[in-house]
Protein backbone atom coordinates (compact mmCIF):
# COMPACT_ATOMS: atom_id res chain seq x y z
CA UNK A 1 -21.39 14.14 -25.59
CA UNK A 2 -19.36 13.26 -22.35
CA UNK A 3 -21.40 15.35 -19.55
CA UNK A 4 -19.83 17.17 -16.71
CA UNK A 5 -18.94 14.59 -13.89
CA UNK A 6 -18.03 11.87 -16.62
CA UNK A 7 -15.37 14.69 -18.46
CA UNK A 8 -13.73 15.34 -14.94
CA UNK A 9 -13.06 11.82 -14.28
CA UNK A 10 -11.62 11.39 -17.27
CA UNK A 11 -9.36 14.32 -16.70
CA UNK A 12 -8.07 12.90 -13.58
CA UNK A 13 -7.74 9.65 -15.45
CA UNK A 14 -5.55 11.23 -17.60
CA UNK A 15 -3.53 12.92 -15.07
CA UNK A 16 -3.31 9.55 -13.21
CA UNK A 17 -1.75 8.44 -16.10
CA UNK A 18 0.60 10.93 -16.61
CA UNK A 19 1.85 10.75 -13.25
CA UNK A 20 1.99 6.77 -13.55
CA UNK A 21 4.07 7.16 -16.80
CA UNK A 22 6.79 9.90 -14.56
CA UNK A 23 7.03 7.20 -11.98
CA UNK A 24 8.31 4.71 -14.18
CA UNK A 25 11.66 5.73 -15.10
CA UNK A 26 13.29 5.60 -18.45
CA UNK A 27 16.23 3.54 -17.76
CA UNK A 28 13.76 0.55 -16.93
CA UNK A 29 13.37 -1.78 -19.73
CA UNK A 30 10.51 -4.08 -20.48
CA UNK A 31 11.80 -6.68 -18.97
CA UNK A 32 12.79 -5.07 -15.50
CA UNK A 33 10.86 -5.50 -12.64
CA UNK A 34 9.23 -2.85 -11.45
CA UNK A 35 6.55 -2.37 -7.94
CA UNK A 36 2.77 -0.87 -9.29
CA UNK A 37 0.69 0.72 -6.61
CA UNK A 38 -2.71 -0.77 -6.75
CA UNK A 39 -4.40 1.38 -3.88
CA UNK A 40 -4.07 4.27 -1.75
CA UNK A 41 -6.17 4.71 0.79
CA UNK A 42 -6.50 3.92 4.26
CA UNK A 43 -8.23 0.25 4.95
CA UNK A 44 -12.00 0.92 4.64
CA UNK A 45 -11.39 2.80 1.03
CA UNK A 46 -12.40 5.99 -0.30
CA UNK A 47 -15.32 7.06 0.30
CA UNK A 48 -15.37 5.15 3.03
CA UNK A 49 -19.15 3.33 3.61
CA UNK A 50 -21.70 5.68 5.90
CA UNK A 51 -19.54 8.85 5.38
CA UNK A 52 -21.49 11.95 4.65
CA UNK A 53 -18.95 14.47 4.90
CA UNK A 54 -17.43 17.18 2.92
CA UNK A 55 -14.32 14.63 2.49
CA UNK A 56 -17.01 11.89 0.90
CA UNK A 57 -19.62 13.22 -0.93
CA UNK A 58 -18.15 14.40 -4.18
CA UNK A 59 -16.56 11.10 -4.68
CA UNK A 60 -20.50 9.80 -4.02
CA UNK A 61 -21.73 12.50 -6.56
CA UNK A 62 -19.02 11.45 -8.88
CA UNK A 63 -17.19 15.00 -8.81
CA UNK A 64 -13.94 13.57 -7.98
CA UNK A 65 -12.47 9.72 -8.39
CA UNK A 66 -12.46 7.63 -5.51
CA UNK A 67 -9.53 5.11 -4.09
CA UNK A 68 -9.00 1.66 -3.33
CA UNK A 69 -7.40 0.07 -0.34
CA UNK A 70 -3.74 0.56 0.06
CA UNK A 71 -1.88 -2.39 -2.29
CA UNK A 72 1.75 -3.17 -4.11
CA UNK A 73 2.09 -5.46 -6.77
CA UNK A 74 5.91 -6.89 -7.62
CA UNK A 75 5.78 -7.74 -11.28
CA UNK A 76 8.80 -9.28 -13.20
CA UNK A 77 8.09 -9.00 -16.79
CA UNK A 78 10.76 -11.80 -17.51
CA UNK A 79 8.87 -14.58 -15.71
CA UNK A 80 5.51 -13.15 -15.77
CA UNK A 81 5.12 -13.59 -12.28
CA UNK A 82 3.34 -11.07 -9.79
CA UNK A 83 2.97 -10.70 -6.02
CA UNK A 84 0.88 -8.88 -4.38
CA UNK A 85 1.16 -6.99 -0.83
CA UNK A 86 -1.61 -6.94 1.08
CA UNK A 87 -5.10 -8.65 0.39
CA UNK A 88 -7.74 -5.66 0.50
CA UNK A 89 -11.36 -5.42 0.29
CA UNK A 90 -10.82 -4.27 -3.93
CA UNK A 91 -8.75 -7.44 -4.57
CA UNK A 92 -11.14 -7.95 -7.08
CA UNK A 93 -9.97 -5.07 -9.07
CA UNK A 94 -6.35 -5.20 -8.01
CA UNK A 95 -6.32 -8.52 -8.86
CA UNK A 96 -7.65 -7.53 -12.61
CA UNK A 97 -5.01 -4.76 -12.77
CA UNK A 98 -2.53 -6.87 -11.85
CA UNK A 99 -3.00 -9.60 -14.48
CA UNK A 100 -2.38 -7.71 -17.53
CA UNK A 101 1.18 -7.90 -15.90
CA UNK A 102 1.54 -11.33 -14.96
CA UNK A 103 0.01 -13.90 -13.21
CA UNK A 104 -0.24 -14.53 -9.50
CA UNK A 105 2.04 -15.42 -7.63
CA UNK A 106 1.86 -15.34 -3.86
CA UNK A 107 0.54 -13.02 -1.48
CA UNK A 108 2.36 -11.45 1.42
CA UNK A 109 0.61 -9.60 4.46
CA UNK A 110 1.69 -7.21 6.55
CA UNK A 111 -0.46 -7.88 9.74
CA UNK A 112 -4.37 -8.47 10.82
CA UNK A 113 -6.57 -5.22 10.22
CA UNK A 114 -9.09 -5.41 7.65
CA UNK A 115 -7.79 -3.90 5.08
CA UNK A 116 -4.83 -6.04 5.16
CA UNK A 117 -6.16 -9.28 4.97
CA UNK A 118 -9.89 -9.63 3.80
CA UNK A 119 -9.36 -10.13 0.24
CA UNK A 120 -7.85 -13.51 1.35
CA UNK A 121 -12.13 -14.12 1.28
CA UNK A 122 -12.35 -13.86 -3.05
CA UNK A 123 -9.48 -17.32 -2.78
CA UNK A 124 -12.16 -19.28 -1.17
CA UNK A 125 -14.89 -21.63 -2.81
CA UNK A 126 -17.65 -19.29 -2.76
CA UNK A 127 -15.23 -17.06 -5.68
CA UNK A 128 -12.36 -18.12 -7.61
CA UNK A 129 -11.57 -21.81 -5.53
CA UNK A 130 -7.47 -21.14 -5.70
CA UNK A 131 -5.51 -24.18 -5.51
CA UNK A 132 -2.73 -23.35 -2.94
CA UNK A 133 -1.85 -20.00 -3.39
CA UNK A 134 1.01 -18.81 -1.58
CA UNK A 135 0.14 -16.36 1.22
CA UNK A 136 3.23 -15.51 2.98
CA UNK A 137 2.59 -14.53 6.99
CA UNK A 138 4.50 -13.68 10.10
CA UNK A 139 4.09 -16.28 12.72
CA UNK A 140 1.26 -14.87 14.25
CA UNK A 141 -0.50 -14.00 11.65
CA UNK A 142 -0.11 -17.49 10.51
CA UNK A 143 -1.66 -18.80 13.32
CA UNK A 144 -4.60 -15.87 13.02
CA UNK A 145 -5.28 -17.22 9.79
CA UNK A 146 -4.80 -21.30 10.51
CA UNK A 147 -7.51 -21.32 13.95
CA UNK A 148 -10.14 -18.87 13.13
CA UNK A 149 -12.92 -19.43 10.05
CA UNK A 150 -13.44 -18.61 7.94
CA UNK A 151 -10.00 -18.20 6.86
CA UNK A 152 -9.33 -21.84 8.47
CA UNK A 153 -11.45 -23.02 6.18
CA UNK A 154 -9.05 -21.31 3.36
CA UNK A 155 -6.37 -23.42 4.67
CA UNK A 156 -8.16 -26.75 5.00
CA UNK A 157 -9.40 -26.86 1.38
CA UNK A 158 -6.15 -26.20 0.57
CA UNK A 159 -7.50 -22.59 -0.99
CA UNK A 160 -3.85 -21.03 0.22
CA UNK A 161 -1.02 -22.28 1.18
CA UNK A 162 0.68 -20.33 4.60
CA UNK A 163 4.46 -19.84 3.94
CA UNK A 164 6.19 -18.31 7.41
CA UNK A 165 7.80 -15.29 7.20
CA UNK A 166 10.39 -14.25 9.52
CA UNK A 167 11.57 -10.53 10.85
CA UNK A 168 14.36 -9.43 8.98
CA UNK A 169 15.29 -13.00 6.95
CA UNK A 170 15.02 -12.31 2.82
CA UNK A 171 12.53 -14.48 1.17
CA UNK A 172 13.81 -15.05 -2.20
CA UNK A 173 11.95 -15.16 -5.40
CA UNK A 174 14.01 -15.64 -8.16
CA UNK A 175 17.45 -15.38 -8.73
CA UNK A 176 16.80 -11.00 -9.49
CA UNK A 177 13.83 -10.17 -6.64
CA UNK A 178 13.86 -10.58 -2.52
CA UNK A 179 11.76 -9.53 0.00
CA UNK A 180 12.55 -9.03 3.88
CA UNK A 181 10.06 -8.12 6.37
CA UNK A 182 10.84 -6.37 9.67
CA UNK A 183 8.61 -6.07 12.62
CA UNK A 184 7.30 -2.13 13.41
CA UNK A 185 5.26 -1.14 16.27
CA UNK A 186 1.32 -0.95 15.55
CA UNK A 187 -2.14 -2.08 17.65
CA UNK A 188 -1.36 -5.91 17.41
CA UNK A 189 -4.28 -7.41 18.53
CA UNK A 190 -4.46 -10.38 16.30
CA UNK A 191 -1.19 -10.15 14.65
CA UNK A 192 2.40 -8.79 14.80
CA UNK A 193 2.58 -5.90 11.86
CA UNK A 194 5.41 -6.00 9.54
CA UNK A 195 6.75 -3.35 6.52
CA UNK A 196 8.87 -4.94 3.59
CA UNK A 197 11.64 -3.92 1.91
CA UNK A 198 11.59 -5.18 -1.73
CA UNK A 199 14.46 -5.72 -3.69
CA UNK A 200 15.25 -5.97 -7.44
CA UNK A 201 18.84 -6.15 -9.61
CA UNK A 202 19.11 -2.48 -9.65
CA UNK A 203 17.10 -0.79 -7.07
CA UNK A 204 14.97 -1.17 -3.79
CA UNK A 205 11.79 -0.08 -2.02
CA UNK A 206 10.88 0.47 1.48
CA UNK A 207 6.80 0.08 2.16
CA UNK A 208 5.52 0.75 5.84
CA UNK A 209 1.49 1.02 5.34
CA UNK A 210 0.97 0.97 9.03
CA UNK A 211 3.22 2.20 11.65
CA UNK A 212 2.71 4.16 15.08
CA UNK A 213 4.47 7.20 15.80
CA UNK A 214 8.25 6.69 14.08
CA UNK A 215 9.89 7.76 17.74
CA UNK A 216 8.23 4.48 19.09
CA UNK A 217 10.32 2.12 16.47
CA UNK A 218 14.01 1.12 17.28
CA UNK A 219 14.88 1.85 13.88
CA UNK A 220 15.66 5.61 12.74
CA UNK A 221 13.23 5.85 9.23
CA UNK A 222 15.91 8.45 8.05
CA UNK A 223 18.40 6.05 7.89
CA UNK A 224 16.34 3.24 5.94
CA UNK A 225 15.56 6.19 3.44
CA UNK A 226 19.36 6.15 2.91
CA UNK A 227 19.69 2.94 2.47
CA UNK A 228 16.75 2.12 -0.51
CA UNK A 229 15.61 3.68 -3.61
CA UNK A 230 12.41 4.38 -2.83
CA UNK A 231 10.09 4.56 0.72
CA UNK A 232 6.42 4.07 0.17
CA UNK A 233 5.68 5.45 3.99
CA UNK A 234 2.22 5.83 6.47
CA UNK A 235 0.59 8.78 5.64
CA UNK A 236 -2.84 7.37 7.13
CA UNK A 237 -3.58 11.49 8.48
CA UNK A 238 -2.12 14.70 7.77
CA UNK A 239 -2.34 16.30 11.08
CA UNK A 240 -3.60 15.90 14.35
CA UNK A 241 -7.51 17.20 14.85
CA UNK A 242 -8.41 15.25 11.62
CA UNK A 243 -11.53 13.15 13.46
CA UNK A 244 -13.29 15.57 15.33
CA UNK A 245 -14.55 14.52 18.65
CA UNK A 246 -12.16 11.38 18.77
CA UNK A 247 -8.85 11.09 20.48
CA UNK A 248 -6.24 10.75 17.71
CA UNK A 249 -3.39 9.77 20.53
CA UNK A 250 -5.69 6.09 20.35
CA UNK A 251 -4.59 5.89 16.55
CA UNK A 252 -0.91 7.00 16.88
CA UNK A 253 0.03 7.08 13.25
CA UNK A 254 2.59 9.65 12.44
CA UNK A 255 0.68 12.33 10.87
CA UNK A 256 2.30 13.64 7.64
CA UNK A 257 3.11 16.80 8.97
CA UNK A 258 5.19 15.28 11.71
CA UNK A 259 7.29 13.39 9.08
CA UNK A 260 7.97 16.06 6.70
CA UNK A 261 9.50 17.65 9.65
CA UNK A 262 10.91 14.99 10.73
CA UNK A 263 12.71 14.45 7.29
CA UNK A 264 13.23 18.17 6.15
CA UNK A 265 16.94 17.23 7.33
CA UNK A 266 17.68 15.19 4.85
CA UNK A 267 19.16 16.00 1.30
CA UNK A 268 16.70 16.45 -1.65
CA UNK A 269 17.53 13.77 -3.02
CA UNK A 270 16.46 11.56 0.05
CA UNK A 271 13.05 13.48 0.28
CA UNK A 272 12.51 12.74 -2.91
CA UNK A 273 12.37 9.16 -2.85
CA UNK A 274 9.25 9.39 -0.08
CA UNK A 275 6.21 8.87 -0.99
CA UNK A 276 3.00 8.77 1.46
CA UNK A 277 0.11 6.07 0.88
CA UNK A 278 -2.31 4.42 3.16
CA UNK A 279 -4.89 8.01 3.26
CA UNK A 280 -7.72 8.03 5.41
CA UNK A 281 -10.67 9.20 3.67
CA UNK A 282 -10.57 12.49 6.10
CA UNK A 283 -7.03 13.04 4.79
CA UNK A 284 -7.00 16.55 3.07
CA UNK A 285 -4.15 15.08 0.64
CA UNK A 286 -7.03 13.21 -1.43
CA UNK A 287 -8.72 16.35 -2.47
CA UNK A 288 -6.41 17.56 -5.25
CA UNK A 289 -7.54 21.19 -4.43
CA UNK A 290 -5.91 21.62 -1.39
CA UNK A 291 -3.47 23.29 -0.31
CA UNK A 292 -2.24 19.88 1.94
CA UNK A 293 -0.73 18.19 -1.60
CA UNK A 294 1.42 21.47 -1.85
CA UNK A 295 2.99 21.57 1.23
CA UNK A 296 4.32 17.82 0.94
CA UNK A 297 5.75 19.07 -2.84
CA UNK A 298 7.16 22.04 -1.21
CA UNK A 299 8.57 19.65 1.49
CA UNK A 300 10.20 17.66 -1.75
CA UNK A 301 8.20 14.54 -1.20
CA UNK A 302 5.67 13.00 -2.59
CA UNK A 303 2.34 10.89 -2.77
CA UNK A 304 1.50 7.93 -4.51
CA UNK A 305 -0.89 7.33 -7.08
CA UNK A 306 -2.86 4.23 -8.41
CA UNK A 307 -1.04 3.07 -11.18
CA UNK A 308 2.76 4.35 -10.42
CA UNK A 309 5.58 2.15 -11.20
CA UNK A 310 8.75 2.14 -9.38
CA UNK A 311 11.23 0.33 -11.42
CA UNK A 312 13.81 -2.14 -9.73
């Protein structure tokens, strides 16, 4: 007999899966391409290690299901080949959801914060010894990666192979996917932080993971809404105050309150193709009681879930 927490987790297991099955539209064949979130949250998971707040310890106690680092995977189904976006601290498991799809076939970063990068650690000797995998990188991130170990060391046993991105020039895959990434303004100590947009034969997705406020960027987000399918968008806090007793103005993402004003302009249909990811583990959105999750439905958006599919 299944006892209390283990019944609730499968619950939201269920609903997970529900929701994962909505995402995935019915026009999209087998064989399309599609973009499966692998993560959620904010770089250092959820729960997030040392945290014993109210946000943390039912996920601890096992009263309510946990979330791994923010993470894409591109899977064709025609080529059974699969990229993934970002290398997180649970590329373990997103690696092992990812290969009932397809196998590996590059990595691309978005820029030099933990949960970004680290998983680059599991291609290394001391795990699985990968035989130049692609990891595609802006130039500084490149160089990040190429003159400081132990990801050096990646590089000179030939564990990855560094492929240079540049702002704004497609990368292409194969003859039906492309990916472009464009500079946006973060804290770039080590690296220069880039979004993507991904592109298949029928549709398109924007993902920004990291961003400071959207008035700092040259580029008007409303516009790029208009101009893809689907926006997987920063929604590392809901509103300012989150962190008590720390100066949110030193962590300027743009809390989700600011953007669903920011886009309650737009038509429905517009609104309805965001979706916020990258939660800190303070983040009211993660508890599925609150009253947070409604306002963003009410504001005809929505938030991702491990396990959606967007199909391309």
């Amino acid at each position: 007999m299944l006892n209390t927490v283990h019944f609730s987790e499968l619950v939201w297991r269920i609903a997970l899966a529900s929701l994962a099955a909505l995402a995935f539209p019915p026009r999209v064949s087998a064989q399309d391409p599609f973009v499966l979130v692998l993560g959620i949250a904010q770089d250092a998971g959820y729960p997030q290690a040392g945290c014993r707040k109210a946000c943390c310890l039912p996920v601890w106690a096992g009263e309510r299901p946990g979330a791994h680092v923010a993470c894409l995977a591109l899977v064709d189904p025609a080529t059974g080949q699969a990229w993934m976006f970002d290398a997180t601290p649970d590329f373990r498991e997103q690696l092992h959801s990812l290969q009932q799809y397809g196998q590996l076939s590059g990595i691309f970063l978005t820029h030099a914060h933990i949960g970004h990068y680290t998983g680059l650690m599991h291609l290394g000797r001391e795990a699985m010894g990968a035989r130049l995998e692609p990891v595609f990188a802006m130039p500084r991130m490149k160089t990040f990666l190429e003159t400081n170990g132990p990801w050096s060391q990646l590089v000179s046993l030939e564990n990855v192979s560094l492929r240079p991105l540049t702002a704004d020039s497609a990368i292409v895959l194969n003859e039906r996917l492309r990916v472009t990434p464009f500079q946006v303004p973060h804290r770039d100590e080590y690296s220069e932080t880039v979004g993507f947009r991904i592109e298949g034969p029928s549709s398109s997705l924007l993902f920004i993971p990291d961003i400071d406020k959207w008035q700092q960027w040259g580029r008007d987000i409303r516009q790029l809404i208009g101009q893809v399918d689907y926006a997987l968008l920063d929604g590392t806090f809901f509103a300012n105050g989150e962190i008590p007793g720390r100066d949110m103005s030193e962590i300027p993402h743009p809390f989700i309150e600011e953007s669903l004003a920011l886009f309650s302009g737009l038509p429905e249909t517009e609104r309805a193709k965001v979706h916020f990811i990258h939660f800190n583990h303070t983040n009211p959105v993660l508890d599925r009681q609150s009253t947070t999750r409604e306002r963003v439905e009410e504001a005809g958006c929505g938030l991702a879930e491990e396990g959606m599919r967007f199909g391309l």
